[in-house]
Each structure stands twice: as C-alpha cells, then as structure tokens.
C-alpha atoms as a PDB file:
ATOM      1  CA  UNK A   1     -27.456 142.003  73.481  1.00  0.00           C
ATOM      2  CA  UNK A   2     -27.047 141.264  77.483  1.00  0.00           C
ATOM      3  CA  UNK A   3     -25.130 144.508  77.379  1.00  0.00           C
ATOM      4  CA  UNK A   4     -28.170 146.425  76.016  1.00  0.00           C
ATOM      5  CA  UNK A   5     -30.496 145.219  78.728  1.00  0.00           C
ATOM      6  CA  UNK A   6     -28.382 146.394  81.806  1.00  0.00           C
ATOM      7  CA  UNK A   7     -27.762 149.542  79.669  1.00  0.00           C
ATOM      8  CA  UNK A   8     -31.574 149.812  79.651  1.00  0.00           C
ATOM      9  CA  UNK A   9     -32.169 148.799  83.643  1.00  0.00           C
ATOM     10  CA  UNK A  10     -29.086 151.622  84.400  1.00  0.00           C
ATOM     11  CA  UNK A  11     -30.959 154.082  82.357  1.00  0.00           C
ATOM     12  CA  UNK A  12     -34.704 153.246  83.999  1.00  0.00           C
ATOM     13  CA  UNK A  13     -33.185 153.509  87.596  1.00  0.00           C
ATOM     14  CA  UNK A  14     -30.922 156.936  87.185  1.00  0.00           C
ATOM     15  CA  UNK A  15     -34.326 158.602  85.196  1.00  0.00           C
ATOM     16  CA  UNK A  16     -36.388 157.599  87.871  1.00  0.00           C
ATOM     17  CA  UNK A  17     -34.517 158.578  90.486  1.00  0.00           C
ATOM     18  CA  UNK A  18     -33.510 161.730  88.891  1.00  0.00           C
ATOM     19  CA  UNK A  19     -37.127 162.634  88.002  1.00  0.00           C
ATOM     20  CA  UNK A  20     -38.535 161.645  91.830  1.00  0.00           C
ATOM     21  CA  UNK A  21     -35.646 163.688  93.623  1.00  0.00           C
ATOM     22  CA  UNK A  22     -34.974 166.583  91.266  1.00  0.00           C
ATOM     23  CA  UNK A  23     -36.844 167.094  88.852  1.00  0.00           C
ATOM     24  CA  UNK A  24     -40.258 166.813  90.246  1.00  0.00           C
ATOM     25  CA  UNK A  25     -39.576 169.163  92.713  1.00  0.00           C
ATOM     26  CA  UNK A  26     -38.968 172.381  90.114  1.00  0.00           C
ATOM     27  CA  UNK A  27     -41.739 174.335  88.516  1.00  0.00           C
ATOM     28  CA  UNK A  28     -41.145 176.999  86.796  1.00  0.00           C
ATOM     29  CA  UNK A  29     -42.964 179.599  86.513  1.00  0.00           C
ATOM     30  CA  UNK A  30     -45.846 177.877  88.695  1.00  0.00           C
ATOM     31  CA  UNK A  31     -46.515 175.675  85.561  1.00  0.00           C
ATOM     32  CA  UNK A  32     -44.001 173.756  83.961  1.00  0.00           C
ATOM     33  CA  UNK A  33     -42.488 170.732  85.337  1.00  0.00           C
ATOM     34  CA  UNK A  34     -39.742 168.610  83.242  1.00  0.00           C
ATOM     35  CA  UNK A  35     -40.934 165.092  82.809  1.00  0.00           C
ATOM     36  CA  UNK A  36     -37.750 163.251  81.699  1.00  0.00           C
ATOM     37  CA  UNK A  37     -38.317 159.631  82.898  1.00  0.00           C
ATOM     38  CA  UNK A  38     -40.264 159.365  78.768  1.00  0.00           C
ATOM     39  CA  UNK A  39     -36.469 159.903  77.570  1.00  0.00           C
ATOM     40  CA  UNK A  40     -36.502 155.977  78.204  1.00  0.00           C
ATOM     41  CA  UNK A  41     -38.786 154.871  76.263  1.00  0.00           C
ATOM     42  CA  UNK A  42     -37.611 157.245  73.055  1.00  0.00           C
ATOM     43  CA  UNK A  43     -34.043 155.323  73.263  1.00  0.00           C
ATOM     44  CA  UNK A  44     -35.623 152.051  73.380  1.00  0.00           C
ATOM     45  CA  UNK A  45     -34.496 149.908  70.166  1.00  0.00           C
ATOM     46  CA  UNK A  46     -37.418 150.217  67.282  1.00  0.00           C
ATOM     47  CA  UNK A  47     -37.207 146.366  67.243  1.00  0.00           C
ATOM     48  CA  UNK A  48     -37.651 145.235  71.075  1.00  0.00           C
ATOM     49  CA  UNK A  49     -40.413 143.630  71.884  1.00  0.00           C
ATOM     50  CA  UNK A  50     -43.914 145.695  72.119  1.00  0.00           C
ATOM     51  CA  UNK A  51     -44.521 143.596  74.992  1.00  0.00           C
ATOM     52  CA  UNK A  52     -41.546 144.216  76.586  1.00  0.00           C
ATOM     53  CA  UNK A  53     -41.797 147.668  76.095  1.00  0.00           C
ATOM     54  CA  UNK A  54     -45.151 147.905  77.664  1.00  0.00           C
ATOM     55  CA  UNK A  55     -44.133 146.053  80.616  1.00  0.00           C
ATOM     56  CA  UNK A  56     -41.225 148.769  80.809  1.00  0.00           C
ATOM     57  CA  UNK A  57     -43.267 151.388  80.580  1.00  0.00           C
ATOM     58  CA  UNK A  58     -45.714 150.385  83.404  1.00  0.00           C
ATOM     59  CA  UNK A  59     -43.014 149.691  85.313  1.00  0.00           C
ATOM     60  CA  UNK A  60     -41.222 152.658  84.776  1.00  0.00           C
ATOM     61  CA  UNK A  61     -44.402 154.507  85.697  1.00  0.00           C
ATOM     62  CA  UNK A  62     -45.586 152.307  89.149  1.00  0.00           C
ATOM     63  CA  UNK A  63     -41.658 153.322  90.034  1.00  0.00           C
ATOM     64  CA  UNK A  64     -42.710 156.902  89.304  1.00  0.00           C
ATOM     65  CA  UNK A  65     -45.979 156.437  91.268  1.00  0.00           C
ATOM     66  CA  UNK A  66     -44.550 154.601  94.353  1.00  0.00           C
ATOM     67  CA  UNK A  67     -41.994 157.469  95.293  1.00  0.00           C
ATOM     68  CA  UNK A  68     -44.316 160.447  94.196  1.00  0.00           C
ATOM     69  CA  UNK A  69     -47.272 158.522  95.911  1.00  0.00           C
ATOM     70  CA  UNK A  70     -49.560 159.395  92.891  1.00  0.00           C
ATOM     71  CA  UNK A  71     -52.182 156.784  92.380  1.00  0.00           C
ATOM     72  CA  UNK A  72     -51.026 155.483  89.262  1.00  0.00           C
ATOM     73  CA  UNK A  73     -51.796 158.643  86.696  1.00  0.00           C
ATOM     74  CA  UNK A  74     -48.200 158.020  85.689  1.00  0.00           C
ATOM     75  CA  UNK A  75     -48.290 154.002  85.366  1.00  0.00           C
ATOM     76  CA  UNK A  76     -51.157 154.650  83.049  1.00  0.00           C
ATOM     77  CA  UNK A  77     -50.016 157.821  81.160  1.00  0.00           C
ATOM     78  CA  UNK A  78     -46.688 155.743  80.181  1.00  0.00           C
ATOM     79  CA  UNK A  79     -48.289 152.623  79.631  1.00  0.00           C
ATOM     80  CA  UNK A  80     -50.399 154.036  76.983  1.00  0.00           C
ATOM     81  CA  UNK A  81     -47.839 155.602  75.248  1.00  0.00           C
ATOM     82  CA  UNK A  82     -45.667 152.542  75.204  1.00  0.00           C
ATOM     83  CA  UNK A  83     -48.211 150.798  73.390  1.00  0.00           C
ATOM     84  CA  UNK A  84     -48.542 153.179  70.706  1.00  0.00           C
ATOM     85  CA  UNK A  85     -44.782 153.562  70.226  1.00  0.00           C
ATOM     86  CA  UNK A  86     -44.883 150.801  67.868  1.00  0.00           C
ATOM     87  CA  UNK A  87     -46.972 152.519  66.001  1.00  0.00           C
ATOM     88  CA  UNK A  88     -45.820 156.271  65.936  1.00  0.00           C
ATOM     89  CA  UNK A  89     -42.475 154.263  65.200  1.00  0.00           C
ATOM     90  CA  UNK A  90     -43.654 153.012  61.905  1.00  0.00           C
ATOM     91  CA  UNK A  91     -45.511 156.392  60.987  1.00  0.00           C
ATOM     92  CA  UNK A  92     -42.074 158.725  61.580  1.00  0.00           C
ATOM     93  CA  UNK A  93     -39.676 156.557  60.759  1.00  0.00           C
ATOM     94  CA  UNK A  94     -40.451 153.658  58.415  1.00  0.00           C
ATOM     95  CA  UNK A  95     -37.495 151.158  59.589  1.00  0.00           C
ATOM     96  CA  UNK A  96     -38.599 147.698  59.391  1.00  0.00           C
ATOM     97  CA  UNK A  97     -35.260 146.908  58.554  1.00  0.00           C
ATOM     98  CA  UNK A  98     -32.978 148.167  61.530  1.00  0.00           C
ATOM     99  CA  UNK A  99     -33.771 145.614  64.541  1.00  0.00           C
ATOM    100  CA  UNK A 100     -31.138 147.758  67.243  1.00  0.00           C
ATOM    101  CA  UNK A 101     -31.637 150.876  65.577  1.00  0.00           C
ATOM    102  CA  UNK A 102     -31.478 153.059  68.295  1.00  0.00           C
ATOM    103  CA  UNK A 103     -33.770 156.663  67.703  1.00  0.00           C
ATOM    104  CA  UNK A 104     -31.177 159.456  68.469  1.00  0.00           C
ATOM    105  CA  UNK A 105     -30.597 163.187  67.508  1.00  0.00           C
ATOM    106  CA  UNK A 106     -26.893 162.268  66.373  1.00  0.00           C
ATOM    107  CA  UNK A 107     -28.884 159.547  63.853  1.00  0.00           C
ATOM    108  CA  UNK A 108     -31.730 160.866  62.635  1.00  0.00           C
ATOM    109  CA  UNK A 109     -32.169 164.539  63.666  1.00  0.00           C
ATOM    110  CA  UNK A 110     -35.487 165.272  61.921  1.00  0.00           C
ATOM    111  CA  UNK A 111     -37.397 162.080  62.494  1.00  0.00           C
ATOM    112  CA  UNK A 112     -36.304 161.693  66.068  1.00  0.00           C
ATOM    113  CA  UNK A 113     -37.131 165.313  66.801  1.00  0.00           C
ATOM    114  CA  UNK A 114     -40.504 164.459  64.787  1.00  0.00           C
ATOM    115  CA  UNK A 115     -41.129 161.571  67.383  1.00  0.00           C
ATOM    116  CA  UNK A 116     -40.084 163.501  70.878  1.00  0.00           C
ATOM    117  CA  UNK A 117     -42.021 165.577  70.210  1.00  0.00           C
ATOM    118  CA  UNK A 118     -45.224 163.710  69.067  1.00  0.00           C
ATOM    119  CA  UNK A 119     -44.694 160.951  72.150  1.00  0.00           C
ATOM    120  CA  UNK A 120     -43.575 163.931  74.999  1.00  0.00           C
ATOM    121  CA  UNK A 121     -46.997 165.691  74.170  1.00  0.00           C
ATOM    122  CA  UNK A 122     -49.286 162.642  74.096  1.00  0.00           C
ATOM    123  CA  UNK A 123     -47.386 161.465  77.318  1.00  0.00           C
ATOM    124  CA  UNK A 124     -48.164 165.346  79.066  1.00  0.00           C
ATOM    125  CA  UNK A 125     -51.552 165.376  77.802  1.00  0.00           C
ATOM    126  CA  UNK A 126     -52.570 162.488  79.222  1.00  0.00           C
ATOM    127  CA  UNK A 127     -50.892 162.571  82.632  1.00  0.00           C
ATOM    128  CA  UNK A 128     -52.056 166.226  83.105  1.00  0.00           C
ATOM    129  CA  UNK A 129     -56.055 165.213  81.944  1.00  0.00           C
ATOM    130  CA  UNK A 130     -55.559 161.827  83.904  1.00  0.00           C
ATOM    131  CA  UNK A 131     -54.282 164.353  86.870  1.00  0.00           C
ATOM    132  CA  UNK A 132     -57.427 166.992  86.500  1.00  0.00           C
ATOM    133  CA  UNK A 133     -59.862 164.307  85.490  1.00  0.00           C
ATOM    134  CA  UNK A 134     -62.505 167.164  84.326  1.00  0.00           C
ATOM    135  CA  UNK A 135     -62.616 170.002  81.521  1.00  0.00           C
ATOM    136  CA  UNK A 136     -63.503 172.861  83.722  1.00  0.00           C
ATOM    137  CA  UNK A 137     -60.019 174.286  83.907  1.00  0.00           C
ATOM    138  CA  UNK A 138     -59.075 173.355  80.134  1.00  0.00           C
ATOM    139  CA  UNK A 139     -57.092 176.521  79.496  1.00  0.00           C
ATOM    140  CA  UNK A 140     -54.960 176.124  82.575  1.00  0.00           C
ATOM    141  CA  UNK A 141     -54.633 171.865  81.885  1.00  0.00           C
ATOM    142  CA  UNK A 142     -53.541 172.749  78.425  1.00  0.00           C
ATOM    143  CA  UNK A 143     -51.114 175.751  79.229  1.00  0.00           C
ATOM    144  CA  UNK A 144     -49.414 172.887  81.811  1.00  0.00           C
ATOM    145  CA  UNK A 145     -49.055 170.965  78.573  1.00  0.00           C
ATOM    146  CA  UNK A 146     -47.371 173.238  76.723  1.00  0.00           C
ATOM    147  CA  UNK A 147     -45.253 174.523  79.145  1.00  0.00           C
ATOM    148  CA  UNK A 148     -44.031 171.404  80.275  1.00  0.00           C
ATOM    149  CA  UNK A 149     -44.095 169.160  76.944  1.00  0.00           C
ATOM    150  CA  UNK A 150     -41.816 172.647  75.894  1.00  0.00           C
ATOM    151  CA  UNK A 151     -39.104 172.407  79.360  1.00  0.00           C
ATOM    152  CA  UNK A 152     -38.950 168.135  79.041  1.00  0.00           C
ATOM    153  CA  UNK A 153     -38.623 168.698  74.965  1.00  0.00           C
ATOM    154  CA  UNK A 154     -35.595 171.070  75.349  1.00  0.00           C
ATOM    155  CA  UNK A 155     -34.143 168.674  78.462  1.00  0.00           C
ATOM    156  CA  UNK A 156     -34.426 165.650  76.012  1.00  0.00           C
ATOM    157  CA  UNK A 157     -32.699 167.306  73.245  1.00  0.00           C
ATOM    158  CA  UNK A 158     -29.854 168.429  75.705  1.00  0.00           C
ATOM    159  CA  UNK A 159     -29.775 164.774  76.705  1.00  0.00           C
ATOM    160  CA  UNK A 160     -29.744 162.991  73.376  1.00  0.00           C
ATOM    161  CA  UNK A 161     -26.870 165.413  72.448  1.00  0.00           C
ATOM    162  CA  UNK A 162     -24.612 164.695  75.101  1.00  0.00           C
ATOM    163  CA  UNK A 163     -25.361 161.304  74.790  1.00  0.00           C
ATOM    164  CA  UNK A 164     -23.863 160.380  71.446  1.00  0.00           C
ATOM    165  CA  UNK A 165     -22.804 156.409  71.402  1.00  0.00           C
ATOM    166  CA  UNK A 166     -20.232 155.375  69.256  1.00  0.00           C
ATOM    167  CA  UNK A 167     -21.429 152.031  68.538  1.00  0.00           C
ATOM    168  CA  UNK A 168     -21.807 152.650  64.180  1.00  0.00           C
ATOM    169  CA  UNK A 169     -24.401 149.586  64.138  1.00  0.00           C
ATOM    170  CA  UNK A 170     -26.698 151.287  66.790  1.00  0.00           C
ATOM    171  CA  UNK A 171     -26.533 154.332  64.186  1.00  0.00           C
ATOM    172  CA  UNK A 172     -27.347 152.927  60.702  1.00  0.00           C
END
C-alpha cells in the first residue's frame, strides 16, 4: 500500500516535469498541444480516496501552473475533473467491488478507452474555455480541443501500453 503511494508521487513528478519541459513546448500544427500530466489521474486506483484525489489533482495542477506561470487555469481545469472522476468511474465502469483496481488498457480495453477519452476531453475543454474566457473565437477554442484531446488521447494509449504491470491483483 506504501509502495503504491511513492509509485503515485514518482509518477506526479516525472508527468509534470515531462509536460513543463517537453511537452508544452510542441504544437503541432499551430494547434495541438499534448496534455499528458491527466494520465495521472486515469491510473489512480477506483477506490482511493475522492478527497485525496482532489487534493492530487490541485496539486498536480498548481505544479503545472507554477513552472508554466499560468494563473491557475490548470489547478482548476484538473481539480474539477478530479472531482467528477468518482463519478464518471461509476458510470463506465461499475466496480464497487475492486478497491486497487487499477484502470488500464491491458485490463479493461473498452471501458478504459471509454473513460480517457470522456475525462481527456472534459479536462481540454475546460482548460482551453478557462484559457479564452469568452465565446467569440468558439470555432478556433473548439478545433484546439479536438486537436489536442486527439494528440494527448493517442500519447495516453501509447503510455498505458507500454506500461503493462504485472501485479494480477491490480488487474482483476
């Protein structure tokens, strides 16, 4: 359990600094940027704390803030997501039962694909409408959505599957 939680601190830092020295720094095409820093909130367990996964996810996204020196459209784009994790959880995958279940491609391929792609989109739309703040430009706000809910979707799915754990009691 101990094990899980410095898993989980490992995985915060190396997103976060991967996202604020690489990955923020290519667009391509002028309008997609990869947002993979969400991947950590996907491979949280279904049964950890909602608290505790709010409190990641704000953290996660003042980390984001500090080194991009945003003011805080990131802390609140992830925040809100965390808190309806719980939630969009419960709708895709109906586990109740499976405290350390662990959502992963090698698991679950249709439900976790079901969920990436439900929680990368919220998590784009609002950080790009928290970014703009207005509807005037709505076709350009929502082809940055696309784009980059499309380029972080594929990068997650690349992830997941090169990340397969072993562990069979993360997987049942």
């Amino acid at each position: 359990m101990k094990l899980s939680y410095i898993y989980e601190v490992f995985l915060l830092a190396l997103l976060v600094l991967l996202q604020t020295l690489l990955l923020n720094r290519i667009h391509l095409f002028g309008v997609a940027t990869p947002v993979l820093y969400i991947y950590f909130l996907l491979k949280l367990p279904i049964g950890r704390n909602p608290f505790y996964v709010i409190i990641s996810g704000f953290m996660m996204g003042l980390l984001i803030d500090i080194f991009l020196n945003t003011p805080g459209m990131n802390a609140a784009a992830t925040t809100i997501v965390a808190a309806f994790r719980k939630p969009v959880i419960n709708l895709i995958f109906g586990r109740e039962d499976y405290e350390q279940y662990v959502p992963g491609i090698h698991s679950s391929t249709g439900p976790f694909v079901r969920f990436t792609i439900l929680m990368v989109v919220f998590h784009q739309t609002l950080l790009f409408f928290i970014e703009s703040f207005t509807f005037f430009n709505i076709t350009h706000t929502l082809l940055l959505i696309i784009s980059s809910s499309l380029i972080t979707c594929i990068l997650i799915f690349a992830l997941d599957s090169l990340t397969h754990n072993s562990n069979p009691r993360e997987q049942s």
